[in-house]
Protein backbone atom coordinates (compact mmCIF):
# COMPACT_ATOMS: atom_id res chain seq x y z
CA UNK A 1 -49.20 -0.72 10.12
CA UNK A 2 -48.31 -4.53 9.88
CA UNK A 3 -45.01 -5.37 11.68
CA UNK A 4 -43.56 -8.28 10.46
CA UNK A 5 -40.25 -7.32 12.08
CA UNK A 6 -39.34 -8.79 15.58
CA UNK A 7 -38.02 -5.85 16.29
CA UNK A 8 -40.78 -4.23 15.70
CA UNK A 9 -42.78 -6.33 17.54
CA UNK A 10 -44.43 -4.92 21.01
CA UNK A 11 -44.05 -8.06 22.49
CA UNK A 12 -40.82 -8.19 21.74
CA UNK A 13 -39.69 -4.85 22.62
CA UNK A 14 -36.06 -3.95 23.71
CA UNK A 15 -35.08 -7.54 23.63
CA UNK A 16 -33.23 -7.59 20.48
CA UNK A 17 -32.03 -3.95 20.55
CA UNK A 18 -31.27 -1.26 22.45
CA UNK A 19 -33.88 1.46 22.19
CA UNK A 20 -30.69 4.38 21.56
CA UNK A 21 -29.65 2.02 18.53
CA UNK A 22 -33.18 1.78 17.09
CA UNK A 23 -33.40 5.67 17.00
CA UNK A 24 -30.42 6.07 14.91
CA UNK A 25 -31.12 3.24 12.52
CA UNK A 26 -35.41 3.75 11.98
CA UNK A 27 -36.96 4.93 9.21
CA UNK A 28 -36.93 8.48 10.65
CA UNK A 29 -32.99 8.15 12.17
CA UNK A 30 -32.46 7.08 8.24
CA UNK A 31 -34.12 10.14 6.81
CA UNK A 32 -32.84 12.50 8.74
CA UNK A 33 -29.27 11.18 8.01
CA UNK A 34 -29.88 11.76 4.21
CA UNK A 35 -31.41 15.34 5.04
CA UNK A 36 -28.42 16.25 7.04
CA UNK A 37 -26.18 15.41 4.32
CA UNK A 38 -28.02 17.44 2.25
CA UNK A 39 -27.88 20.25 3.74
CA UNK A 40 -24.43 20.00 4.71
CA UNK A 41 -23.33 19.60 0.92
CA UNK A 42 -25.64 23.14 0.01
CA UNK A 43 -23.22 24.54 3.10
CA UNK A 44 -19.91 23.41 1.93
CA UNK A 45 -20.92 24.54 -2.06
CA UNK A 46 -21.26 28.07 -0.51
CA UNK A 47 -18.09 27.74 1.28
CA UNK A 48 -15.96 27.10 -1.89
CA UNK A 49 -18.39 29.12 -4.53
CA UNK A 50 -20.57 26.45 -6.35
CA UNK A 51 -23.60 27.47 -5.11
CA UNK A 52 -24.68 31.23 -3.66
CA UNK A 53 -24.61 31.90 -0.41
CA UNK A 54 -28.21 32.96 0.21
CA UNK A 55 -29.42 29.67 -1.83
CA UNK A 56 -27.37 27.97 0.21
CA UNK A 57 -28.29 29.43 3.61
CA UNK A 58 -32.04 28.84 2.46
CA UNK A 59 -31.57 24.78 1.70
CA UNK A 60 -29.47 24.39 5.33
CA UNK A 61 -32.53 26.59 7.54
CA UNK A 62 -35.22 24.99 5.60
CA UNK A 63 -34.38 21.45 4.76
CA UNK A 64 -36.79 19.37 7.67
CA UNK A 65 -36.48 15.58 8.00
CA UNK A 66 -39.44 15.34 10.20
CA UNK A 67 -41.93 17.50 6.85
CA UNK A 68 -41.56 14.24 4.58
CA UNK A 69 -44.34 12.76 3.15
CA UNK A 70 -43.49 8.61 4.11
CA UNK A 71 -46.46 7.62 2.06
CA UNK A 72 -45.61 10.06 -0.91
CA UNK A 73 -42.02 8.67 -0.66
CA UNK A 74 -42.82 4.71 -0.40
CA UNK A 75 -44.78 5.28 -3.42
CA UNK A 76 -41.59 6.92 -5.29
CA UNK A 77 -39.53 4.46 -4.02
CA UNK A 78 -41.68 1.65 -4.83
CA UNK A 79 -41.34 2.81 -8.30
CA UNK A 80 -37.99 4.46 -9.18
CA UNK A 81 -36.22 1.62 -7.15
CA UNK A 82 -34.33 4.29 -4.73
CA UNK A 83 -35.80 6.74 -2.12
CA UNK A 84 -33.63 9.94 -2.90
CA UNK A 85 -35.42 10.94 -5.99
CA UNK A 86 -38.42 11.44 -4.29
CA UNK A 87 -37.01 12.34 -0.96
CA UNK A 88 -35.19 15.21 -2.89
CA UNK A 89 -38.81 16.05 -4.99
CA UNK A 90 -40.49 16.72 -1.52
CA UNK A 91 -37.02 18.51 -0.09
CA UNK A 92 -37.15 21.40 -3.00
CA UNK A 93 -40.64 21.85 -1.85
CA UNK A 94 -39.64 23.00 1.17
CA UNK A 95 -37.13 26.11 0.17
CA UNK A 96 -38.20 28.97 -2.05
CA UNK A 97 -38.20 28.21 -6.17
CA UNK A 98 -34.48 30.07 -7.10
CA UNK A 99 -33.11 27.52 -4.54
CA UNK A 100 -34.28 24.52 -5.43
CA UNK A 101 -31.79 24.00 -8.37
CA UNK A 102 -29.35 23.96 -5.62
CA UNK A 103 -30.81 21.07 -3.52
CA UNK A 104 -28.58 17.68 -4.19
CA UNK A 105 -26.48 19.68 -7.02
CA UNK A 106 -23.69 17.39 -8.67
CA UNK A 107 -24.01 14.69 -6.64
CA UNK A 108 -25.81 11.09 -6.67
CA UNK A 109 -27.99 8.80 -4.72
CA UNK A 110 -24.97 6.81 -3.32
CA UNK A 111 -23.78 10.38 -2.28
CA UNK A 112 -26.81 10.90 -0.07
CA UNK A 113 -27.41 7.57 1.22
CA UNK A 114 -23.45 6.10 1.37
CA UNK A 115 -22.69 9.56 3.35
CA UNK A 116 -25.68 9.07 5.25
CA UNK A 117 -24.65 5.95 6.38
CA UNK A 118 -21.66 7.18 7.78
CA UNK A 119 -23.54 9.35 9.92
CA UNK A 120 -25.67 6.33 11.77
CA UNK A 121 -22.25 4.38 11.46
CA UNK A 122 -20.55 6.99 13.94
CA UNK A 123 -23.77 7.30 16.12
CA UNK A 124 -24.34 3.50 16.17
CA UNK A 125 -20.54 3.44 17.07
CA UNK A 126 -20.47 5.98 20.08
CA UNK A 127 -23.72 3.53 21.55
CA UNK A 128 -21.35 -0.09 20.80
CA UNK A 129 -18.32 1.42 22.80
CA UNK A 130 -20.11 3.02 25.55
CA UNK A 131 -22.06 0.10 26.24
CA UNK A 132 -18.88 -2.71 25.55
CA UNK A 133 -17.25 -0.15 28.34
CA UNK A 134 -19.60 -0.49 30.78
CA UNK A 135 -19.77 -4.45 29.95
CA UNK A 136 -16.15 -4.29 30.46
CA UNK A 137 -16.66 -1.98 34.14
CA UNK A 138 -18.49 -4.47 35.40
CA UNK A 139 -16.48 -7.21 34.87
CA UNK A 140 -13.19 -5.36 36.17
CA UNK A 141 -15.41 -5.36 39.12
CA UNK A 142 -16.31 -9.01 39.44
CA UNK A 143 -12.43 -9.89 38.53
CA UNK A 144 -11.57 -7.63 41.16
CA UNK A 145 -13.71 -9.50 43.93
CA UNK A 146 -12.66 -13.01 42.97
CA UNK A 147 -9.03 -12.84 42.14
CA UNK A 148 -8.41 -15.52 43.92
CA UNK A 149 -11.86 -17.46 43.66
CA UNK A 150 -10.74 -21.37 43.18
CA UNK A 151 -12.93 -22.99 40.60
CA UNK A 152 -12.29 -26.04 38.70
CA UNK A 153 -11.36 -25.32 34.69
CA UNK A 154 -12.63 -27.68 32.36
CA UNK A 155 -11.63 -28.31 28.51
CA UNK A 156 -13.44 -30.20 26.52
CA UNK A 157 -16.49 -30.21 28.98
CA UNK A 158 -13.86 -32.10 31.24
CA UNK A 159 -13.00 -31.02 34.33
CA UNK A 160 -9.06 -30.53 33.93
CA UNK A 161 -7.27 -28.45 37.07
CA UNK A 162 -7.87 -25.64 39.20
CA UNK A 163 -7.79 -22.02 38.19
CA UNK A 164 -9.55 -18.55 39.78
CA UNK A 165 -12.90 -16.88 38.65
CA UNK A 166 -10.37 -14.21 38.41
CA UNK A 167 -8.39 -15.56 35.68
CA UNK A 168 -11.71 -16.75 33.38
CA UNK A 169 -12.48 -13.02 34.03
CA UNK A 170 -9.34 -11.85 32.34
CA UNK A 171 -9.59 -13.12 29.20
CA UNK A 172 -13.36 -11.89 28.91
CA UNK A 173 -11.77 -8.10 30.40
CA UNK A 174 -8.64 -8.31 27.69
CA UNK A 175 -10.73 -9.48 24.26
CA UNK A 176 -13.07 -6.69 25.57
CA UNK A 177 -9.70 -4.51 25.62
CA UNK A 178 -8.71 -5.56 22.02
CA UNK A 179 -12.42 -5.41 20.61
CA UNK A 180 -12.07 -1.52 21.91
CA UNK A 181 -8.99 -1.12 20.01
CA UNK A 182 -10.42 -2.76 16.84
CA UNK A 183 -13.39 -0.13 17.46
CA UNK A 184 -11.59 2.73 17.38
CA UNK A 185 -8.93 1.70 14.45
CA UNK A 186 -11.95 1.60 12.06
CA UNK A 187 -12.70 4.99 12.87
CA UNK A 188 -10.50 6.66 10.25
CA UNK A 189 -11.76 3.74 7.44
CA UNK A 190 -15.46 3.55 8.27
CA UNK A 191 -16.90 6.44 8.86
CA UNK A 192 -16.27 8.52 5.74
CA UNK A 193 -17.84 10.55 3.41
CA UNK A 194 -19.06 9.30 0.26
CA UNK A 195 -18.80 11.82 -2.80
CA UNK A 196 -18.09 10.74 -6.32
CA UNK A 197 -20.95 11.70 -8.73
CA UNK A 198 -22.06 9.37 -11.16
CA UNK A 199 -18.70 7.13 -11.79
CA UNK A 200 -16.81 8.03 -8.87
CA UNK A 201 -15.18 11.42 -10.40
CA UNK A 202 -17.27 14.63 -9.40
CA UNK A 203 -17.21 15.65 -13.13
CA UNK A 204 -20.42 17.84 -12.39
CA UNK A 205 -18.73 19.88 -9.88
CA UNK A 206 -15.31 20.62 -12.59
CA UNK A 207 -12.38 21.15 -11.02
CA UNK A 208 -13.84 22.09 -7.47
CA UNK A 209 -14.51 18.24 -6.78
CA UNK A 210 -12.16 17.42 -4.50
CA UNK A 211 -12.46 20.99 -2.62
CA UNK A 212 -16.34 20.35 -2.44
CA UNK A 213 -15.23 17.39 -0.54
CA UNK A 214 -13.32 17.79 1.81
CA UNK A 215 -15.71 20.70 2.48
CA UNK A 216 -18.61 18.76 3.26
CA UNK A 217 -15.83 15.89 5.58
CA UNK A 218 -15.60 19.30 7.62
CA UNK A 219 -19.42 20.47 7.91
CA UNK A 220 -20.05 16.54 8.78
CA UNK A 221 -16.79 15.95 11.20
CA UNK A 222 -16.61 12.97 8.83
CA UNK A 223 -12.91 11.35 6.99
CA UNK A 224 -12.73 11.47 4.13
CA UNK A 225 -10.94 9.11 0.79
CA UNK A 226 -8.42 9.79 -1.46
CA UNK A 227 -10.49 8.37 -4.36
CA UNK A 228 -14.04 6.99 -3.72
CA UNK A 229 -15.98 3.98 -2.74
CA UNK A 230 -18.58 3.24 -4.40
CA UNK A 231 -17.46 0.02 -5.54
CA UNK A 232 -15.25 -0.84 -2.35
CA UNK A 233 -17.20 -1.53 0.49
CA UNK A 234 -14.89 -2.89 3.13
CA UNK A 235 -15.54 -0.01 5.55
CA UNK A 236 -18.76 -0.83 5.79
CA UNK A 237 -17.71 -5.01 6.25
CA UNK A 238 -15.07 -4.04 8.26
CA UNK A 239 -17.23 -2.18 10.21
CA UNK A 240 -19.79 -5.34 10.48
CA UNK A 241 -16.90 -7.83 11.07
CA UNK A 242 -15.93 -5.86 13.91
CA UNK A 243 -19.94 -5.80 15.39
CA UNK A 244 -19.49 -9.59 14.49
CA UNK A 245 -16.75 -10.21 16.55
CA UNK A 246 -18.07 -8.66 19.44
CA UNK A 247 -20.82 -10.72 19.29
CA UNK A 248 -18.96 -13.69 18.96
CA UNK A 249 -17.91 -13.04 22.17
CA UNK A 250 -20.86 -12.02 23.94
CA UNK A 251 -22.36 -15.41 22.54
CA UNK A 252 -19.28 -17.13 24.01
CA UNK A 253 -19.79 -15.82 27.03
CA UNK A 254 -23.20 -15.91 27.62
CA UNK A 255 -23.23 -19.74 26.66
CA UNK A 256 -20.10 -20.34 29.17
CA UNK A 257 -22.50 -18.37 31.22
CA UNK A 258 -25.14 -20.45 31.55
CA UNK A 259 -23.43 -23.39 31.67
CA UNK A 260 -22.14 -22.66 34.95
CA UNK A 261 -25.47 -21.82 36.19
CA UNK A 262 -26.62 -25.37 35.86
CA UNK A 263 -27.91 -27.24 38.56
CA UNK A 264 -25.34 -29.87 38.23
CA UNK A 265 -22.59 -26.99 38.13
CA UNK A 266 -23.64 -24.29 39.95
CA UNK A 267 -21.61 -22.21 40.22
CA UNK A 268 -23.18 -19.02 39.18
CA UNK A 269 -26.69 -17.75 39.05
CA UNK A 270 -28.73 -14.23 38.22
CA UNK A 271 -30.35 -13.04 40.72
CA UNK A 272 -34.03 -11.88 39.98
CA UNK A 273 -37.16 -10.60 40.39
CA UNK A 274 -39.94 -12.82 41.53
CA UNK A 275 -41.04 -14.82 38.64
CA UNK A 276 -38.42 -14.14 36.82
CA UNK A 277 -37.42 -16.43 34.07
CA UNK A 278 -40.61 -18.53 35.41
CA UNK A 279 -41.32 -21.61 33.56
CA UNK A 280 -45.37 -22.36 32.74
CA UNK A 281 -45.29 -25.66 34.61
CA UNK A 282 -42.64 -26.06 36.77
CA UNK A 283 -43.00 -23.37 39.69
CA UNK A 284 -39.03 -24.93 41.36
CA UNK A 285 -37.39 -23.16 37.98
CA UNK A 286 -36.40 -20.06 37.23
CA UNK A 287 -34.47 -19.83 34.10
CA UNK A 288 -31.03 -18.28 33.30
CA UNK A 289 -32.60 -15.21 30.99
CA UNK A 290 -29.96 -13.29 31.02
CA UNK A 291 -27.47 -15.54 29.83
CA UNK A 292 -29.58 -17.17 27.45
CA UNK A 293 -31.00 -13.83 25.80
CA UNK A 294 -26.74 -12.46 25.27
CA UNK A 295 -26.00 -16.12 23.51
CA UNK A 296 -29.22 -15.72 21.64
CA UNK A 297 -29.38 -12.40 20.25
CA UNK A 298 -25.35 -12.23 19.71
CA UNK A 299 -25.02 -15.03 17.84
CA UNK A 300 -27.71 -13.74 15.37
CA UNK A 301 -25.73 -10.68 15.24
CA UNK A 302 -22.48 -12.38 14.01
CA UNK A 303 -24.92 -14.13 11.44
CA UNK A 304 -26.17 -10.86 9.77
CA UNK A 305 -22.50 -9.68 10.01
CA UNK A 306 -21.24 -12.52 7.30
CA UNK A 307 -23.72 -11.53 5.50
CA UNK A 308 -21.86 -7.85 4.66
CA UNK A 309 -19.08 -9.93 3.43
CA UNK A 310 -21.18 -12.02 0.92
CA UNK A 311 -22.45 -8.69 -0.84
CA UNK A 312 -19.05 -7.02 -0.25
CA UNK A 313 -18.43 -7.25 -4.24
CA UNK A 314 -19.89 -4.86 -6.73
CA UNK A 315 -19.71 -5.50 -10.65
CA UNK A 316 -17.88 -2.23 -12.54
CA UNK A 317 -18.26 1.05 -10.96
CA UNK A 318 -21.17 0.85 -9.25
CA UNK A 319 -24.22 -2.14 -8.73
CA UNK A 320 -27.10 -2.11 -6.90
CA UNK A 321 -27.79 -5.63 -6.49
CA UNK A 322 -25.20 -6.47 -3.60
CA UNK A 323 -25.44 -2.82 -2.19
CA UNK A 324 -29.27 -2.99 -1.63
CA UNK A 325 -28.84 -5.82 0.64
CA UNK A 326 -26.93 -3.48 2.82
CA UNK A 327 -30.00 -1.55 3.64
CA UNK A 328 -31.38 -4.19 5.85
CA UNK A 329 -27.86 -5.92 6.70
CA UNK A 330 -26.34 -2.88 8.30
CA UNK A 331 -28.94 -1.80 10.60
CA UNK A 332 -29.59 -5.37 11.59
CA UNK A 333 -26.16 -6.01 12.74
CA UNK A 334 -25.70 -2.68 14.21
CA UNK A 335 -29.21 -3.25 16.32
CA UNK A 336 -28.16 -7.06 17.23
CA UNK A 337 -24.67 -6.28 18.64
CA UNK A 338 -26.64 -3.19 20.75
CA UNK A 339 -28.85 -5.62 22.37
CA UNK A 340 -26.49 -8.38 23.02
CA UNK A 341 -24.55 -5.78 24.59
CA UNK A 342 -27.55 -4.63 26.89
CA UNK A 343 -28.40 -8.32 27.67
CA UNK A 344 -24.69 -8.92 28.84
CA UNK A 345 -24.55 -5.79 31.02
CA UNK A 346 -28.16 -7.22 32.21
CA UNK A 347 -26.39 -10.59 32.73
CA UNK A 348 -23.29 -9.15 34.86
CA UNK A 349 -25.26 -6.78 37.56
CA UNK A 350 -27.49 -9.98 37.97
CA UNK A 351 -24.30 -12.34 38.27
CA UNK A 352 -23.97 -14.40 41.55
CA UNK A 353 -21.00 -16.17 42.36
CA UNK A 354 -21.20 -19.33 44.70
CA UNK A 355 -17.77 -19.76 45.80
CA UNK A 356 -18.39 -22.50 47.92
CA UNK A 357 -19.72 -24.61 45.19
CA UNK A 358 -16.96 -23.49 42.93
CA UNK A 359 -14.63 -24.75 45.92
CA UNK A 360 -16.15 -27.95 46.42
CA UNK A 361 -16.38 -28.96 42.27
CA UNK A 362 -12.93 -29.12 42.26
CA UNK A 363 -12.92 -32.22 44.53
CA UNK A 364 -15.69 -34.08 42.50
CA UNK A 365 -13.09 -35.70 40.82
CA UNK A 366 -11.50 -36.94 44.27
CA UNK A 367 -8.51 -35.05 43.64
CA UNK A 368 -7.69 -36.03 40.30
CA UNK A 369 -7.83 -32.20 39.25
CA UNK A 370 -3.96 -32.28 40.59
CA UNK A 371 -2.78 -34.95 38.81
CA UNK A 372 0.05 -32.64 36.79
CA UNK A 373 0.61 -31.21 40.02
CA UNK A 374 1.82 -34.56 41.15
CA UNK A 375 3.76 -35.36 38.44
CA UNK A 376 5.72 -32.34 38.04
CA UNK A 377 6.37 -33.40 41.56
CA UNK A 378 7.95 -36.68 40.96
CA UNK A 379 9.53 -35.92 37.45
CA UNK A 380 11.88 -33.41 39.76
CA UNK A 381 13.14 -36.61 41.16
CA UNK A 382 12.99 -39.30 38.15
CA UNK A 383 11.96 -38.98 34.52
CA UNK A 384 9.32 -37.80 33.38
CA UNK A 385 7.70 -40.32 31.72
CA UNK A 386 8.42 -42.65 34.73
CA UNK A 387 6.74 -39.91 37.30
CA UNK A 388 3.35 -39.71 34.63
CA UNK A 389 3.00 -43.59 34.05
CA UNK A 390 2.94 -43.77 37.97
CA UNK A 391 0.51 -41.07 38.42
CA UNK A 392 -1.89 -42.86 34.88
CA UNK A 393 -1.89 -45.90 37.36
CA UNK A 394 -3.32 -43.96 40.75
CA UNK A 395 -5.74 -42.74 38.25
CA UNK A 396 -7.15 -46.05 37.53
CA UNK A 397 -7.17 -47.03 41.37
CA UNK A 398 -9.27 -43.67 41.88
CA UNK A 399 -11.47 -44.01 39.76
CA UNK A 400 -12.36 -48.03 40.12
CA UNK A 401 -12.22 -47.26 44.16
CA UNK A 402 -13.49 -43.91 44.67
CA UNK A 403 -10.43 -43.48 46.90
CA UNK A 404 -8.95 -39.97 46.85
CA UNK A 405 -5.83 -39.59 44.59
CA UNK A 406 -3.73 -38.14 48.02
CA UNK A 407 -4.34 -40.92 49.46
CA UNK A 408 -4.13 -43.62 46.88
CA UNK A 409 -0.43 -42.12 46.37
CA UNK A 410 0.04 -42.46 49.99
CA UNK A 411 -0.52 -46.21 49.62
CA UNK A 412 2.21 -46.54 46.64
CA UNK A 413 5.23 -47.65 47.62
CA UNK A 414 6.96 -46.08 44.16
CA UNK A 415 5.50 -42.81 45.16
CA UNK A 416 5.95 -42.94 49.13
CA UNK A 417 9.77 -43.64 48.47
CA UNK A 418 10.11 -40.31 46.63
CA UNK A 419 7.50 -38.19 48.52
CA UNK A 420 6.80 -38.09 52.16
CA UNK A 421 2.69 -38.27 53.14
CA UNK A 422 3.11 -34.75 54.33
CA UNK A 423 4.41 -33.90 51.03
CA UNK A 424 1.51 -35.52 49.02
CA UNK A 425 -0.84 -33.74 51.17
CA UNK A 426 0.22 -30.12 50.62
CA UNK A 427 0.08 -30.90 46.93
CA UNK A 428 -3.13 -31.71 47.46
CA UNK A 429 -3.96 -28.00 47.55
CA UNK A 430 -5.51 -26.12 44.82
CA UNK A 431 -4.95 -22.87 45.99
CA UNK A 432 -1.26 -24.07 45.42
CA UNK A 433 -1.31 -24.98 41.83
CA UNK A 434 -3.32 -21.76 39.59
CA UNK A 435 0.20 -20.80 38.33
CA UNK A 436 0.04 -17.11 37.54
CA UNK A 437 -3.47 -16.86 36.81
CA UNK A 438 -3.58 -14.14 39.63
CA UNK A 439 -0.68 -12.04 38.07
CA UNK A 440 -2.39 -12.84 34.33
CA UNK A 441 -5.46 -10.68 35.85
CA UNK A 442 -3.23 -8.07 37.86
CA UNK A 443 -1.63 -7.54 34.12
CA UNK A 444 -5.10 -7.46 32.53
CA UNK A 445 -6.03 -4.69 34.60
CA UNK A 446 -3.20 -2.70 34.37
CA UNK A 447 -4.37 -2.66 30.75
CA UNK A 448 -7.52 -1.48 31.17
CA UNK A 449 -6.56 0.89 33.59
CA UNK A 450 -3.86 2.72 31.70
CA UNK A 451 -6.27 2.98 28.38
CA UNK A 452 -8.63 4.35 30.56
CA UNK A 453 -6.05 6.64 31.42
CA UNK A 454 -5.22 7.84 28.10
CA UNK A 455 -8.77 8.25 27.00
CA UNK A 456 -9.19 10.74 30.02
């Protein structure tokens, strides 16, 4: 078979997705989805009297994913333009003649496939939050061990003033925390059944429509709609936007990431294998994979998830031509965000932290990191604007000397008759000015620890 997939690819295997994912979303995973649903619609039609019981038993014990025919049903497909037709064709094949009557009765191919979906949406979700927990584990763990790390944080690609590891850790920990909660508030929206018929009103079924349905919500463990969606589509995009914000993150994060493993910066590395992340000519590297791979693969996964909102609309009560672009759309953003996810829990068991080089950055700048520090100082004594215009000119004399900015305030006079030199110099102390960044991560994990808590 010609793959012209990358993910797909041998060579390229389990670096864009997590094997679990692919399982649920493959051709097979896909099938079987549709087959379940079909046999849990002959279950629920016995439960409420459409169909006969023994009919019904015989579709549910009978009905076998794995007994299609894929060339049989590519053909079909290829022709009729859908695959239920001809998946339902080789599915009353497999029960006794009285029964097949009774296979996919008064229901249609958004029925099968929409409910379907909702199956892999659910099993695709239980993957995304187990593995966005463990992401989140590990980096309680790393938070944990460098709550009080110094390290220099920079805005604008600037060095600005000092901060903790810990504190850069929070915010990753928390918009894991809310990205969790957005996870499980789709729940109830996304993953629920799909029965309308042809136009969104069971008219097949009579007046035993809405009884069928929330029959077969209860044989799936599925939600289900007052109405339908056919034509409204934002559980699905909602479901996507929420993949796609998650890997907004990831990418943030894995780009932030390797940044700070730079030689110039270094202030974090992966550690490795031998010849891992070797380059083909230059045996001194040994390249930031990890990080690289998370940015990489994440950011295509927010990509594909923008996508779902471009074919969110659907012309009357039902249209095919923004729902088949769905087919590919869903999976790929479901298997993207899986392997961004594996790539960042790669990325944080490898994660070194060189504290000493975080420690010494901050004085690259000969001090200058402090410079609020100082003039917080002096504005307790004269105004504000008086106490920065000093500190603006020490800057200058820093930076055309190369003199430290302690000691260049030393040698003010305006400065030295407000502040003693013992004074300057415990300003002078980073470990002195990273406000509550501390308590910010304390508070963080509180958070995490009490939903972990509840979800126990």
């Amino acid at each position: 078979m010609t793959r012209t997939s990358i993910f797909d690819w041998t060579i390229y295997q389990n670096l864009f997705s997590a094997p679990e994912m692919e399982a649920v979303f493959d051709e097979a995973g896909t099938i079987a989805s549709w087959v379940e649903v079909e046999r849990a619609v002959a279950r629920a039609q016995a439960k409420i009297g459409i169909a006969p019981n023994a009919f019904a038993k015989e579709i549910d014990n009978k009905l076998r994913a794995e007994k299609i025919d894929l060339q049989r049903l590519q053909a079909s497909t290829k022709k009729i333009g859908r695959p239920i037709v001809g998946l339902i064709e080789q599915l009353k094949e497999q029960v006794d003649s009285e029964a097949r009557e009774w296979v996919h009765y008064g229901i249609t191919t958004y029925d099968t496939m929409d409910t379907g979906r909702s199956l892999q949406l659910r099993d695709g979700l239980i993957l995304i939050k187990a593995s966005l927990a463990r992401f989140q584990a590990q980096l309680i763990q790393l938070a944990k061990a460098h709550r009080n790390t110094l390290m220099i944080g920079r805005t604008n690609n600037l060095h600005a003033q000092p901060m903790t590891f810990g504190t850069k850790l929070a915010t990753w920990i928390e918009e894991c925390l809310r990205h969790q909660e957005r996870l499980d508030a789709l729940e109830a929206r996304a993953l629920v059944i799909q029965f309308g018929g042809a136009v969104g009103t069971l008219a097949s079924l009579g007046d035993k429509g809405l009884a069928f349905r929330d029959a077969v919500a209860e044989e799936l463990g599925l939600h289900s709609v007052a109405s339908n969606w056919h034509n409204a589509r934002d559980g699905i995009v909602e479901t996507g936007q929420v993949l796609g914000l998650i890997c907004a993150s990831l990418a943030r994060i894995g780009q932030g990431v390797n940044m700070l493993e730079s030689t110039e910066i270094g202030e974090l590395a992966e550690m490795g294998d031998i010849g891992r992340g070797k380059s083909t000519t230059m045996a001194h590297k040994n390249n930031p994979r990890a990080a690289e791979f998370t940015e990489a693969v994440a950011r295509l996964g927010r990509h594909r998830s923008t996508g779902l909102i471009e074919v969110m609309g659907q012309d009357h009560d039902r249209c095919g031509g923004t729902w088949i672009a769905e087919w590919a759309l869903v999976p790929e953003v479901f298997l993207l965000t899986s392997g961004a996810l594996s790539w960042a829990n790669e990325l944080a068991e490898r994660l070194q932290v060189n504290e000493g080089r975080m420690r010494a950055n901050i004085d690259l700048t000969n001090g200058l990191a402090l410079s609020e520090c100082y003039t917080h100082a002096l504005a307790e004594h004269i105004p504000k604007t008086q106490a920065r215009a000093l500190i603006e000119a020490a800057v200058l004399i820093v930076r055309e000397t190369g003199t430290s900015l302690p000691e260049t305030l030393k040698s003010m006079q305006e400065v030295t008759d407000i502040l003693s030199a013992k004074q300057i110099q415990a300003l002078s102390l980073p470990e002195n000015y990273v406000g509550v960044g501390p308590e910010m991560l304390d508070n963080v994990l509180a958070l995490a620890n009490e939903k972990g808590k509840r979800e126990s």
